[in-house]
PDB file of N, CA and C in Angstrom:
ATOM      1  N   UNK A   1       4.240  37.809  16.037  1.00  0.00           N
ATOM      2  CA  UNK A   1       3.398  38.459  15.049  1.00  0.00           C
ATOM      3  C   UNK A   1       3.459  39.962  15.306  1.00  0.00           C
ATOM      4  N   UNK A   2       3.985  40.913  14.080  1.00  0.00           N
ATOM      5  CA  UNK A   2       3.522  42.334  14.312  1.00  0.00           C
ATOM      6  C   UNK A   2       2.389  42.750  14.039  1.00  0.00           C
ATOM      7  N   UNK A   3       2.622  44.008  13.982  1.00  0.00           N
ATOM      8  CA  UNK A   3       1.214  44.605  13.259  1.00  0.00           C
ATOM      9  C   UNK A   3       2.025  45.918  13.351  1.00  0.00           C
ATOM     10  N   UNK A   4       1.262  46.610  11.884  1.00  0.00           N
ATOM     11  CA  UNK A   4       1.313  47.617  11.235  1.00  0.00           C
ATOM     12  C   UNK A   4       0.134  49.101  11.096  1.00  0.00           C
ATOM     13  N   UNK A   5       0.529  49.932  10.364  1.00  0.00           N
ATOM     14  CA  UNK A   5      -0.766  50.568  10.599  1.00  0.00           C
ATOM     15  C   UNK A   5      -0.893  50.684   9.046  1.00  0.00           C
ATOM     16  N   UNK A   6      -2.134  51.191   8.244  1.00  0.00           N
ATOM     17  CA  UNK A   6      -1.860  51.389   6.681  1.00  0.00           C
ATOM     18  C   UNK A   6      -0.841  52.431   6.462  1.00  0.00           C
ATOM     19  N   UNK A   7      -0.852  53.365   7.318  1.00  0.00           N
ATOM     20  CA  UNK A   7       0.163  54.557   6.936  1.00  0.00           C
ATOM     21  C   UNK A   7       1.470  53.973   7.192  1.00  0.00           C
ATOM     22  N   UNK A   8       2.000  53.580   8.443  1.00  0.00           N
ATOM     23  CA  UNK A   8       2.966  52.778   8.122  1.00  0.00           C
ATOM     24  C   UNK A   8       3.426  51.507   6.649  1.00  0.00           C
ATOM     25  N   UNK A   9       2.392  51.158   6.842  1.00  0.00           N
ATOM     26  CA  UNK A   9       2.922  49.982   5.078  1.00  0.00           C
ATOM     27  C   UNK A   9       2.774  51.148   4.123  1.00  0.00           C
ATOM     28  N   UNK A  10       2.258  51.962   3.725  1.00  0.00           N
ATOM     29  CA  UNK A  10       2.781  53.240   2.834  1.00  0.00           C
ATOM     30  C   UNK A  10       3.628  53.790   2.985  1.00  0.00           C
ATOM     31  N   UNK A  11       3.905  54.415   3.891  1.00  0.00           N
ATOM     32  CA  UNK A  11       5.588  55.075   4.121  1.00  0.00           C
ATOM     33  C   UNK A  11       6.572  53.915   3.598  1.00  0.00           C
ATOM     34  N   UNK A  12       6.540  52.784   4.514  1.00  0.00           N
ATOM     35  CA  UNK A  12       7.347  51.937   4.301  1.00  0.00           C
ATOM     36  C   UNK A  12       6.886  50.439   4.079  1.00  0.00           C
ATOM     37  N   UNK A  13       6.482  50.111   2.739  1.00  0.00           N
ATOM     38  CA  UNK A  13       5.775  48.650   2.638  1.00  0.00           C
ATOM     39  C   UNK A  13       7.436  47.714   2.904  1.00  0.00           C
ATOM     40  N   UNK A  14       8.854  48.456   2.301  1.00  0.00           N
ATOM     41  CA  UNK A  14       9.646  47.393   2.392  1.00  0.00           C
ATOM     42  C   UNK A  14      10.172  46.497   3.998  1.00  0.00           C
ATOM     43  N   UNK A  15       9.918  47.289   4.813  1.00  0.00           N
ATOM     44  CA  UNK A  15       9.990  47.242   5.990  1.00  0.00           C
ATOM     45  C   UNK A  15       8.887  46.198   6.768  1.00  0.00           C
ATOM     46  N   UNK A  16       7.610  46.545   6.185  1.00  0.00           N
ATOM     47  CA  UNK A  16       6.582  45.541   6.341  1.00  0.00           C
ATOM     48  C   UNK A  16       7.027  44.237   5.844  1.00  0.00           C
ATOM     49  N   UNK A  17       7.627  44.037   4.591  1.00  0.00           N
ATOM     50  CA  UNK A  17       8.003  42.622   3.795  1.00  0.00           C
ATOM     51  C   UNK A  17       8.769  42.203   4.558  1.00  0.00           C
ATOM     52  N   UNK A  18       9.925  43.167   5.413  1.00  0.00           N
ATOM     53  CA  UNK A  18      11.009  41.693   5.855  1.00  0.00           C
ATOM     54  C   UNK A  18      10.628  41.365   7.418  1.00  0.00           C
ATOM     55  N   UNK A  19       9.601  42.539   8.211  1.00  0.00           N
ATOM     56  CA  UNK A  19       8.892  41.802   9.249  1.00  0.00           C
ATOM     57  C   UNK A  19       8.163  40.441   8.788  1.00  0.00           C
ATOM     58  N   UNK A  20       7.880  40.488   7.656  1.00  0.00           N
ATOM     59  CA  UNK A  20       6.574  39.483   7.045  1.00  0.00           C
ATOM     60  C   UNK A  20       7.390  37.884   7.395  1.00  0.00           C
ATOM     61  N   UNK A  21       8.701  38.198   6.848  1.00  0.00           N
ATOM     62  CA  UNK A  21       9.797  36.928   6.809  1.00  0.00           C
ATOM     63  C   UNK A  21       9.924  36.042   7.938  1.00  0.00           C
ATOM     64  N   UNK A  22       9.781  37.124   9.015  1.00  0.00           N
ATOM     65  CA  UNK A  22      10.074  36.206  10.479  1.00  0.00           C
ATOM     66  C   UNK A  22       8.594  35.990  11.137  1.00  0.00           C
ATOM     67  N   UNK A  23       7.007  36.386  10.180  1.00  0.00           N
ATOM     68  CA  UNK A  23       6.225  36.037  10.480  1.00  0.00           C
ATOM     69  C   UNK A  23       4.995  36.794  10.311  1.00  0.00           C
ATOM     70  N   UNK A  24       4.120  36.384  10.253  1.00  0.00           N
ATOM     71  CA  UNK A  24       2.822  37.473   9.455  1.00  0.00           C
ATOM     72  C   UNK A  24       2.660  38.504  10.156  1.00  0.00           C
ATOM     73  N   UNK A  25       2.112  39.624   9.421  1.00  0.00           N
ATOM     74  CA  UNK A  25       2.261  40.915   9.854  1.00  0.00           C
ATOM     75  C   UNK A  25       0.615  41.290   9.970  1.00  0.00           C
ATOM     76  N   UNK A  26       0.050  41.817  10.686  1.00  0.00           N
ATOM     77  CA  UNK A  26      -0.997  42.041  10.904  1.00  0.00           C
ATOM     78  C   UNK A  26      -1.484  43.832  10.408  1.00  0.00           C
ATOM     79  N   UNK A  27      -2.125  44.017   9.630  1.00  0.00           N
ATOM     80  CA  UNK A  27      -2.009  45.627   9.037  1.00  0.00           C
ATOM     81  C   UNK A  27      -3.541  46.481   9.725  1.00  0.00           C
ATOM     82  N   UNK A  28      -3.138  46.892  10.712  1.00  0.00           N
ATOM     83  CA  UNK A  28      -4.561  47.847  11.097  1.00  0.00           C
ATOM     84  C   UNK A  28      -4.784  48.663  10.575  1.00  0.00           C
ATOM     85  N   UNK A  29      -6.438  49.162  10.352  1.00  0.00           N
ATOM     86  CA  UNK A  29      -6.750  50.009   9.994  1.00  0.00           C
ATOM     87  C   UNK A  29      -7.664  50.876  10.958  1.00  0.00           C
ATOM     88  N   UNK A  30      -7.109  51.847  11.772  1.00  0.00           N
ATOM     89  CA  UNK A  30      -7.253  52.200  12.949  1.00  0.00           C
ATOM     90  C   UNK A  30      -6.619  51.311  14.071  1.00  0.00           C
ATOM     91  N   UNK A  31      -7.866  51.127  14.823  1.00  0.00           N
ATOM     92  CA  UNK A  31      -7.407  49.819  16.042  1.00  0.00           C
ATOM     93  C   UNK A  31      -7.681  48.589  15.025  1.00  0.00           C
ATOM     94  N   UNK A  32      -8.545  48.441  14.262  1.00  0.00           N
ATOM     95  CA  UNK A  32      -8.827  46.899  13.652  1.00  0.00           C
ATOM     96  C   UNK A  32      -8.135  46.471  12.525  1.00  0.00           C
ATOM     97  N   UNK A  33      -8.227  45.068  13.101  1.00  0.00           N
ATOM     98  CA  UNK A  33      -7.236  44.202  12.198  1.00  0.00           C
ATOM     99  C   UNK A  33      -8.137  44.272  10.705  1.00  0.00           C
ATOM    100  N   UNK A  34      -6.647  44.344   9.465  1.00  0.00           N
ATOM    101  CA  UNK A  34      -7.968  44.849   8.071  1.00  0.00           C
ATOM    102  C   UNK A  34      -7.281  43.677   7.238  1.00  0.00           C
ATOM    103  N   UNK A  35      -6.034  43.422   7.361  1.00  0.00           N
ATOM    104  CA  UNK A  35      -5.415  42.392   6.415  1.00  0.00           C
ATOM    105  C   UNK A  35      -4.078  41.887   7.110  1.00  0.00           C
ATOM    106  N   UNK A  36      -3.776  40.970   6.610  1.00  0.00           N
ATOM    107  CA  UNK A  36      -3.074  39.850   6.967  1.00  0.00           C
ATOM    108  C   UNK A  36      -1.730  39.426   6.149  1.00  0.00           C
ATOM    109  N   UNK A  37      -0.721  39.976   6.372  1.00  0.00           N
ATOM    110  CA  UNK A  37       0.275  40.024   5.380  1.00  0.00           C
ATOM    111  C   UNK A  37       1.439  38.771   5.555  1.00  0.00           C
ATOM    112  N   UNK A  38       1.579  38.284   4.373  1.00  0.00           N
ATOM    113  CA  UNK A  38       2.623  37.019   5.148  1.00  0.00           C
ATOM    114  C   UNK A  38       3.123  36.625   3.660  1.00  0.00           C
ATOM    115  N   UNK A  39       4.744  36.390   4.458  1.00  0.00           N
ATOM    116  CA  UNK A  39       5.572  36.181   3.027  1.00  0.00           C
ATOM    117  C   UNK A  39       5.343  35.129   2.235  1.00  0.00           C
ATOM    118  N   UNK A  40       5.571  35.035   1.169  1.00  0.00           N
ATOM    119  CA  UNK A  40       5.225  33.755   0.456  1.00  0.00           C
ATOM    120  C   UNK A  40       6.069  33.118   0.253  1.00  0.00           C
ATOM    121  N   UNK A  41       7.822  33.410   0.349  1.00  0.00           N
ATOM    122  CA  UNK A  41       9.087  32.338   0.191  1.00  0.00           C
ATOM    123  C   UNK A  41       8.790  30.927   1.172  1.00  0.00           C
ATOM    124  N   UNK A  42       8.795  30.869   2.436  1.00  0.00           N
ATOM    125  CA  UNK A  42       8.463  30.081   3.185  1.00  0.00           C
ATOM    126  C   UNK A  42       6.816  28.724   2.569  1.00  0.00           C
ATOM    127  N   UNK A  43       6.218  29.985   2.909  1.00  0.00           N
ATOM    128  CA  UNK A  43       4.781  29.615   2.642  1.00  0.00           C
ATOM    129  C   UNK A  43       4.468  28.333   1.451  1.00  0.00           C
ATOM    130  N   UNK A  44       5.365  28.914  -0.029  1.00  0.00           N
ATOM    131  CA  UNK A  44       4.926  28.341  -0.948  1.00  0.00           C
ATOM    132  C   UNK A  44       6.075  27.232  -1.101  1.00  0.00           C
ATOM    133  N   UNK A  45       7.044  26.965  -0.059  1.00  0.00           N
ATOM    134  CA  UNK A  45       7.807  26.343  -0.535  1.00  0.00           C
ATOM    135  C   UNK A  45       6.654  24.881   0.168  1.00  0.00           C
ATOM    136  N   UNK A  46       5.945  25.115   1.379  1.00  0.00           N
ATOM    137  CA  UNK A  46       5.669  24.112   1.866  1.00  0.00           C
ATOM    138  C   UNK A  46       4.316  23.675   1.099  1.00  0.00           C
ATOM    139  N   UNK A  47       3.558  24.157   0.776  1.00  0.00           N
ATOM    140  CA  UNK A  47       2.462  24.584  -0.203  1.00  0.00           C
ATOM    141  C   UNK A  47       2.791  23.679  -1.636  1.00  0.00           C
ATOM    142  N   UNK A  48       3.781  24.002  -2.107  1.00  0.00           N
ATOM    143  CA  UNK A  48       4.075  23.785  -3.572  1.00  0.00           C
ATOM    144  C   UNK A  48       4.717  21.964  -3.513  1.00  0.00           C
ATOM    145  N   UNK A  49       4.617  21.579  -2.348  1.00  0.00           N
ATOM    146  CA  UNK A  49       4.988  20.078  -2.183  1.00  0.00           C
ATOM    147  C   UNK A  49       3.678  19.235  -2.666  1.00  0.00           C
ATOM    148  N   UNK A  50       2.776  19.733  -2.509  1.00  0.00           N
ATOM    149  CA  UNK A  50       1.047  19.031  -2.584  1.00  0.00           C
ATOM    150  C   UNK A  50       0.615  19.107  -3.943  1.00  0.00           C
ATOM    151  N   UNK A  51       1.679  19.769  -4.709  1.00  0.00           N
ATOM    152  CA  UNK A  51       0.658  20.172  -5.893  1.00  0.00           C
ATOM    153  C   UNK A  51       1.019  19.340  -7.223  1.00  0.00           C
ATOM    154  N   UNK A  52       1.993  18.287  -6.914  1.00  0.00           N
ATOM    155  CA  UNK A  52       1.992  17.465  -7.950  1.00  0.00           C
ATOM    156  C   UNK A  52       0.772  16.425  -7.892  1.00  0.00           C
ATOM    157  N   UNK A  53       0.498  16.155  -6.202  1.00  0.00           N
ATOM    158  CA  UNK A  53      -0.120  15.040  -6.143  1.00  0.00           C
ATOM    159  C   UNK A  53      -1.461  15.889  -6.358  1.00  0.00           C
ATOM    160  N   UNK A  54      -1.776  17.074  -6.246  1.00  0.00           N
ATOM    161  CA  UNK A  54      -3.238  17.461  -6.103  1.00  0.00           C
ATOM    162  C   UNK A  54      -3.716  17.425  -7.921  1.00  0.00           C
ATOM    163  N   UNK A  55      -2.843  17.888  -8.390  1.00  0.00           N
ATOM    164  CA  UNK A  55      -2.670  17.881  -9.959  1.00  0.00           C
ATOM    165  C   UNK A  55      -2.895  16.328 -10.440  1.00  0.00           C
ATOM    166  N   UNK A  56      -2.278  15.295 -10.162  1.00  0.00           N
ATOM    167  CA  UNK A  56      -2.152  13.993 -10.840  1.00  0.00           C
ATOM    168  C   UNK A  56      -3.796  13.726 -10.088  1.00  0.00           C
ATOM    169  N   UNK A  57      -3.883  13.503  -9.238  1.00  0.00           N
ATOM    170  CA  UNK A  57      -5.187  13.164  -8.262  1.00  0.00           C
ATOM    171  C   UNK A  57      -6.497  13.993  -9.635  1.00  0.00           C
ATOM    172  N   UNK A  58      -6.867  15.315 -10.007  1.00  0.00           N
ATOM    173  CA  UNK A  58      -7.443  15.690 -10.591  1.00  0.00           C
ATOM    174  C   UNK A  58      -7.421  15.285 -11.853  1.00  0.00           C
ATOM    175  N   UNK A  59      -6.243  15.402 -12.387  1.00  0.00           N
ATOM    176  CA  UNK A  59      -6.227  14.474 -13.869  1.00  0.00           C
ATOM    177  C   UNK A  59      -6.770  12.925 -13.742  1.00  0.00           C
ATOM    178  N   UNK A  60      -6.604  12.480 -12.660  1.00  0.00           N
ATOM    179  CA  UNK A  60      -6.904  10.680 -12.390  1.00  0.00           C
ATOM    180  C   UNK A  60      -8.692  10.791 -13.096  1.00  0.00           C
ATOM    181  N   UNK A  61      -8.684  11.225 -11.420  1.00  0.00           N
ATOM    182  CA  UNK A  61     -10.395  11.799 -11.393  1.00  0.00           C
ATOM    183  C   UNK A  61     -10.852  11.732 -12.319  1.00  0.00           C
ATOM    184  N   UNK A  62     -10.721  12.767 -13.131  1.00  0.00           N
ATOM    185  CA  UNK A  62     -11.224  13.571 -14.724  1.00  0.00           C
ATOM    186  C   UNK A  62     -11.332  12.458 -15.531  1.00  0.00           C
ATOM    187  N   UNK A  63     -10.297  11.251 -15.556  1.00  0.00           N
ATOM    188  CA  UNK A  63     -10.286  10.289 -16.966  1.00  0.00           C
ATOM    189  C   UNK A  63      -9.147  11.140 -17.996  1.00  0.00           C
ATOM    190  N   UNK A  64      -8.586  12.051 -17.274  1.00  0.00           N
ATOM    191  CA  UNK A  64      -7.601  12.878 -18.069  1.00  0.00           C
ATOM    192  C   UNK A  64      -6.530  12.024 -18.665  1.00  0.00           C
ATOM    193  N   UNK A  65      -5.673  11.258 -17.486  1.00  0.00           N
ATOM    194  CA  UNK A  65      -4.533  10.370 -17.533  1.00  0.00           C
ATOM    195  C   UNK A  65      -4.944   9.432 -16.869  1.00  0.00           C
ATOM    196  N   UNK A  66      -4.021   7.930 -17.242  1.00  0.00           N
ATOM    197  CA  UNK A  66      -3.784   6.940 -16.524  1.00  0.00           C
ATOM    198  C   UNK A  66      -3.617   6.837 -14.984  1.00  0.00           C
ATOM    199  N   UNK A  67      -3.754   5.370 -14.220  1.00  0.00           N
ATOM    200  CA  UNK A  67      -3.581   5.447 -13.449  1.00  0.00           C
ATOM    201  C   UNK A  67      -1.713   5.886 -13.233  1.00  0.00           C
ATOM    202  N   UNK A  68      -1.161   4.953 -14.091  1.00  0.00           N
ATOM    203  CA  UNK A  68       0.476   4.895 -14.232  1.00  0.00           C
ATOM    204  C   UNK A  68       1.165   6.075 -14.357  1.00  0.00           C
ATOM    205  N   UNK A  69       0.005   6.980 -15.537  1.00  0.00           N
ATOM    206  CA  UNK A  69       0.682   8.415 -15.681  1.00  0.00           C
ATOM    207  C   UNK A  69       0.371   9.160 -14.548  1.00  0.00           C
ATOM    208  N   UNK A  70      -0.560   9.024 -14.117  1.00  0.00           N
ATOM    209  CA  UNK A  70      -0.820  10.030 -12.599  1.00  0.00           C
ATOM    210  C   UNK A  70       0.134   9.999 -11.768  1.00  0.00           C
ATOM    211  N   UNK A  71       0.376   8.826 -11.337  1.00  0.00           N
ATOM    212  CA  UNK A  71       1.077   8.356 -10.463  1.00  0.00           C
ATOM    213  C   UNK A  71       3.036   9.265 -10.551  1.00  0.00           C
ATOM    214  N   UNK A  72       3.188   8.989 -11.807  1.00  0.00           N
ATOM    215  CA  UNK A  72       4.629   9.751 -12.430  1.00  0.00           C
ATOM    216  C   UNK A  72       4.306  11.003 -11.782  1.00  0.00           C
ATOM    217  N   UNK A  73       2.831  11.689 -12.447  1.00  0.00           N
ATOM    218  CA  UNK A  73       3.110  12.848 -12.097  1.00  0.00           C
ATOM    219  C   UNK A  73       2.977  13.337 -11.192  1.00  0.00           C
ATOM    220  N   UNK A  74       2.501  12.998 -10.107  1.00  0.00           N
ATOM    221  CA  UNK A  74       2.567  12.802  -8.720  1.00  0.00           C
ATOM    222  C   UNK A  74       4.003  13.026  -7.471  1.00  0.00           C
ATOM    223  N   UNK A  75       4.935  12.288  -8.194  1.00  0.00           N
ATOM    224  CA  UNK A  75       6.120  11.838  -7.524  1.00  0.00           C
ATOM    225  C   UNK A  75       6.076  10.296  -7.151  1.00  0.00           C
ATOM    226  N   UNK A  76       4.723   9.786  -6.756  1.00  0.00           N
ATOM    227  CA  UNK A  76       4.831   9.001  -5.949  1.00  0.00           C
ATOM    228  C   UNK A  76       4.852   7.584  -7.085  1.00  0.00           C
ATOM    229  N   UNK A  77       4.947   6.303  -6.133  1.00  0.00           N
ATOM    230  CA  UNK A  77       4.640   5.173  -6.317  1.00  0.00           C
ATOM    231  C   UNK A  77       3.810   4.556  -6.732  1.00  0.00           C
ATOM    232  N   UNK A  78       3.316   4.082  -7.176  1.00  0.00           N
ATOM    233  CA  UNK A  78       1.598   3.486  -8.180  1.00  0.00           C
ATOM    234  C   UNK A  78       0.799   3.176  -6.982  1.00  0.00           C
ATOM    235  N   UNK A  79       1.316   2.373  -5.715  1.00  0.00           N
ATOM    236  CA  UNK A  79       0.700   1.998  -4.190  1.00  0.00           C
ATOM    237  C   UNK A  79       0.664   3.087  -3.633  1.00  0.00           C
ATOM    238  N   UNK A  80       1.215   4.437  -3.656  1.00  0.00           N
ATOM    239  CA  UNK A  80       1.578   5.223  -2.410  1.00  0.00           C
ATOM    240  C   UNK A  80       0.602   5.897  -3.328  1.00  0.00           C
ATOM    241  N   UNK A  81       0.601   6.389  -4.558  1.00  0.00           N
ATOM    242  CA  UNK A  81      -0.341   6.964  -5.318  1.00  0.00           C
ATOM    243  C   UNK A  81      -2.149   6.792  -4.917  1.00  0.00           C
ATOM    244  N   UNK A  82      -1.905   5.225  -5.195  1.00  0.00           N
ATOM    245  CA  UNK A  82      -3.410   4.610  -5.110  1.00  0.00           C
ATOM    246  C   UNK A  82      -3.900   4.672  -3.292  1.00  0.00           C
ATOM    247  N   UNK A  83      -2.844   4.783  -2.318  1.00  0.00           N
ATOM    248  CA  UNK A  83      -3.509   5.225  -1.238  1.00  0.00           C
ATOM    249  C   UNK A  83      -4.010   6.696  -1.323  1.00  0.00           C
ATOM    250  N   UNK A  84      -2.967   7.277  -1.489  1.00  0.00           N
ATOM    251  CA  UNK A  84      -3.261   9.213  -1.407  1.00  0.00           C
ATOM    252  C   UNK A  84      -4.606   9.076  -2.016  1.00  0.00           C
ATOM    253  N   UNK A  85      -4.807   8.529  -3.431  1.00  0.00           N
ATOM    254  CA  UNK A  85      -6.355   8.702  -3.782  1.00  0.00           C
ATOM    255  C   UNK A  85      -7.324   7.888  -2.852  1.00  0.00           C
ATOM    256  N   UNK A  86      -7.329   7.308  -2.196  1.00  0.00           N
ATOM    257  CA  UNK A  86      -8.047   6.522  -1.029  1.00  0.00           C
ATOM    258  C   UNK A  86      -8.375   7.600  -0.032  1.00  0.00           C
ATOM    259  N   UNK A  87      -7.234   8.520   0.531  1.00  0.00           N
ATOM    260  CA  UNK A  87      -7.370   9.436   1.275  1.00  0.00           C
ATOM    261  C   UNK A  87      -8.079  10.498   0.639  1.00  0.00           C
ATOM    262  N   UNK A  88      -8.192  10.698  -1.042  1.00  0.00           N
ATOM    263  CA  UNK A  88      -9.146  11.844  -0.953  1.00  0.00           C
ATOM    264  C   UNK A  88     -10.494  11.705  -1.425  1.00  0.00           C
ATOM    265  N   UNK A  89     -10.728   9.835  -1.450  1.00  0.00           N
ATOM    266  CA  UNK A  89     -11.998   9.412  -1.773  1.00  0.00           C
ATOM    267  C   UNK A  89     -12.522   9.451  -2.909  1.00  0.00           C
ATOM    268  N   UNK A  90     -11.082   9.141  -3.557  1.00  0.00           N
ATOM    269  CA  UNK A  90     -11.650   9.067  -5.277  1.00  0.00           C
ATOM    270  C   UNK A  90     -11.287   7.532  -5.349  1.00  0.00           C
ATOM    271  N   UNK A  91     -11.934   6.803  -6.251  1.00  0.00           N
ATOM    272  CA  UNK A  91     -12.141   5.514  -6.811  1.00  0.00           C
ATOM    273  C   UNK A  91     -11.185   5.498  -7.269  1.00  0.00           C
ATOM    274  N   UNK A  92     -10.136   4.262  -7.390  1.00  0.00           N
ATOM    275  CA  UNK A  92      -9.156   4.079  -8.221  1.00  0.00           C
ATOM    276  C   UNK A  92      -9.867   2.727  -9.187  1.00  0.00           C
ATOM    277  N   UNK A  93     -10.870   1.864  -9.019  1.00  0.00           N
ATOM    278  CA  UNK A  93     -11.852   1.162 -10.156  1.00  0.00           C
ATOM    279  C   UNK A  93     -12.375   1.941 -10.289  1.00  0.00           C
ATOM    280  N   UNK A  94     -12.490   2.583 -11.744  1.00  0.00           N
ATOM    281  CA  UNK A  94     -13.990   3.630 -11.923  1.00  0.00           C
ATOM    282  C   UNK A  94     -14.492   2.725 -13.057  1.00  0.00           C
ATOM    283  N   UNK A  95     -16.041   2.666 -12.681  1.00  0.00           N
ATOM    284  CA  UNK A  95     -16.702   1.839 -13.529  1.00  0.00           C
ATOM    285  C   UNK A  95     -17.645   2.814 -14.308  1.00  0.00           C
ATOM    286  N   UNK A  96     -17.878   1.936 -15.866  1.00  0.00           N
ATOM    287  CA  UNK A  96     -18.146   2.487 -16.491  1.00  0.00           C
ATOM    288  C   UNK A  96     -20.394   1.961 -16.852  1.00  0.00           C
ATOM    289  N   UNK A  97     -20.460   2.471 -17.953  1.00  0.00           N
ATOM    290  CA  UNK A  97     -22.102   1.314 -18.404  1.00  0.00           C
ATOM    291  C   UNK A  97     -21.697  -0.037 -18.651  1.00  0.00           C
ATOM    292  N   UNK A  98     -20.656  -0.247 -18.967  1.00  0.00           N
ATOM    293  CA  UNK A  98     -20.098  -1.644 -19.595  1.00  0.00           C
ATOM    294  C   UNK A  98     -19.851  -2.536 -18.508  1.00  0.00           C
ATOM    295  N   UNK A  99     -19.465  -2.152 -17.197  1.00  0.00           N
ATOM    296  CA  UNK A  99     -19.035  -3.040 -16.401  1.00  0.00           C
ATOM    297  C   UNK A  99     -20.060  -3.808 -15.823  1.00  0.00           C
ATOM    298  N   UNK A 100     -21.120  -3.477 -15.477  1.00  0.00           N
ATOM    299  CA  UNK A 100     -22.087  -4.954 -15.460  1.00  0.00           C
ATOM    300  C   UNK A 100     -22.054  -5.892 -15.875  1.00  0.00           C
ATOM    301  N   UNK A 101     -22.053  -5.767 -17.549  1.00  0.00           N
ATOM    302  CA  UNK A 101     -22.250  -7.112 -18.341  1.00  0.00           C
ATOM    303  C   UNK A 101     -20.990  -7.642 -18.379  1.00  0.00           C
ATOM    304  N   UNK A 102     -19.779  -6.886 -18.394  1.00  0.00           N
ATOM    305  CA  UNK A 102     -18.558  -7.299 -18.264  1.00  0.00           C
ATOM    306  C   UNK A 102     -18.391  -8.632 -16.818  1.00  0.00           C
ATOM    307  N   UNK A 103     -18.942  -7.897 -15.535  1.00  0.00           N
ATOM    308  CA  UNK A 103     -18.937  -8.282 -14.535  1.00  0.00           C
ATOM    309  C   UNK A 103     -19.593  -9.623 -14.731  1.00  0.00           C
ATOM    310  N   UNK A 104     -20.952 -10.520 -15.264  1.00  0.00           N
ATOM    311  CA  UNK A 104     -22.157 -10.883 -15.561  1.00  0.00           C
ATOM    312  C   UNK A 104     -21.162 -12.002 -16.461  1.00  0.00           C
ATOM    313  N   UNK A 105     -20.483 -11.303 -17.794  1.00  0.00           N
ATOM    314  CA  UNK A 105     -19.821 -12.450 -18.630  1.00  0.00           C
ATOM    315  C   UNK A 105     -18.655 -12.944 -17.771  1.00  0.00           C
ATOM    316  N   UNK A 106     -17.627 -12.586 -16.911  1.00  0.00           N
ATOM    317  CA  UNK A 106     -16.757 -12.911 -16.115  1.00  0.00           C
ATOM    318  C   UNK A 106     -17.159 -13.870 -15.221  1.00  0.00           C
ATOM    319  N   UNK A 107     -18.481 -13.945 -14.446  1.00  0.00           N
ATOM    320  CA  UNK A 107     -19.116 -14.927 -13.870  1.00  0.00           C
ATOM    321  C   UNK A 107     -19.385 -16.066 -14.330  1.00  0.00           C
ATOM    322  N   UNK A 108     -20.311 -15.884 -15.280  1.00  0.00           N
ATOM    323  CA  UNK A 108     -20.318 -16.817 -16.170  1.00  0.00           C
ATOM    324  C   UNK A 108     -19.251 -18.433 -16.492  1.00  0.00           C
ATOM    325  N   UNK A 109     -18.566 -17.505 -16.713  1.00  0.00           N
ATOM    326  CA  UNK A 109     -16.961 -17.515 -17.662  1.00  0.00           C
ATOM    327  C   UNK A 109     -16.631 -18.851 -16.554  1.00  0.00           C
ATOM    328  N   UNK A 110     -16.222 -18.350 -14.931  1.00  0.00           N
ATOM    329  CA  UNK A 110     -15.624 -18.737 -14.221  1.00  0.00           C
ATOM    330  C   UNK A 110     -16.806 -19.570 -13.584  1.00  0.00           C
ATOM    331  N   UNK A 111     -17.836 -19.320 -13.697  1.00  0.00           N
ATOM    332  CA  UNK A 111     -18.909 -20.297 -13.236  1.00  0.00           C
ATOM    333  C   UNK A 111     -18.986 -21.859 -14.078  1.00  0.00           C
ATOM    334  N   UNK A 112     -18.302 -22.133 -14.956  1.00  0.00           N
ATOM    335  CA  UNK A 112     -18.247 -23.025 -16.464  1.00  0.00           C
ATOM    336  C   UNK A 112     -17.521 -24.164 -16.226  1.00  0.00           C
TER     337      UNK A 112
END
């Protein structure tokens, strides 16, 4: 990790960017640390892996899309899907006012 001073990243911010590459750059302002500089090629490549599933996971949630369409948009598998939402503690049954009596006539039904 380097570190910089502000007058240094003014003279030379390009110099700051390709320290940034081999690892965050620390920018003082005086002796104290003021900001935290770090490249984003790396960063977002590992970052930008999560965001189909964080995306399909929120649409699930919402009642936006299907379970099936989430899942597409996800990358994943309809099972590998329906765990990841397990892991972030969203319901993959979401029940509605109806499902009681639904539940109630199904008993019934099979009670007969």
């Amino acid at each position: 990790m380097r570190t910089i001073s502000v007058g240094e990243l003014k003279k030379d911010p390009s110099l700051a960017l390709r320290h940034a590459k081999d690892g965050p750059v620390v920018i003082l302002e005086g002796t104290e640390p003021a900001a935290l500089l770090v490249h984003l090629e790396g960063l977002l490549d590992d970052a930008a892996a999560g965001v189909p599933q964080a995306l399909a996971a929120g649409l699930y949630r919402d009642g936006c899309v299907s379970l099936g369409k989430a899942a597409k948009i996800s990358g994943l598998s309809v099972s590998a899907f329906v765990d990841h939402l397990g892991s972030l503690g969203i319901e993959v049954a979401q029940l509605d006012e109806t499902t009681a009596g639904e539940t109630q006539d199904v008993s019934r039904w099979l009670s007969s």
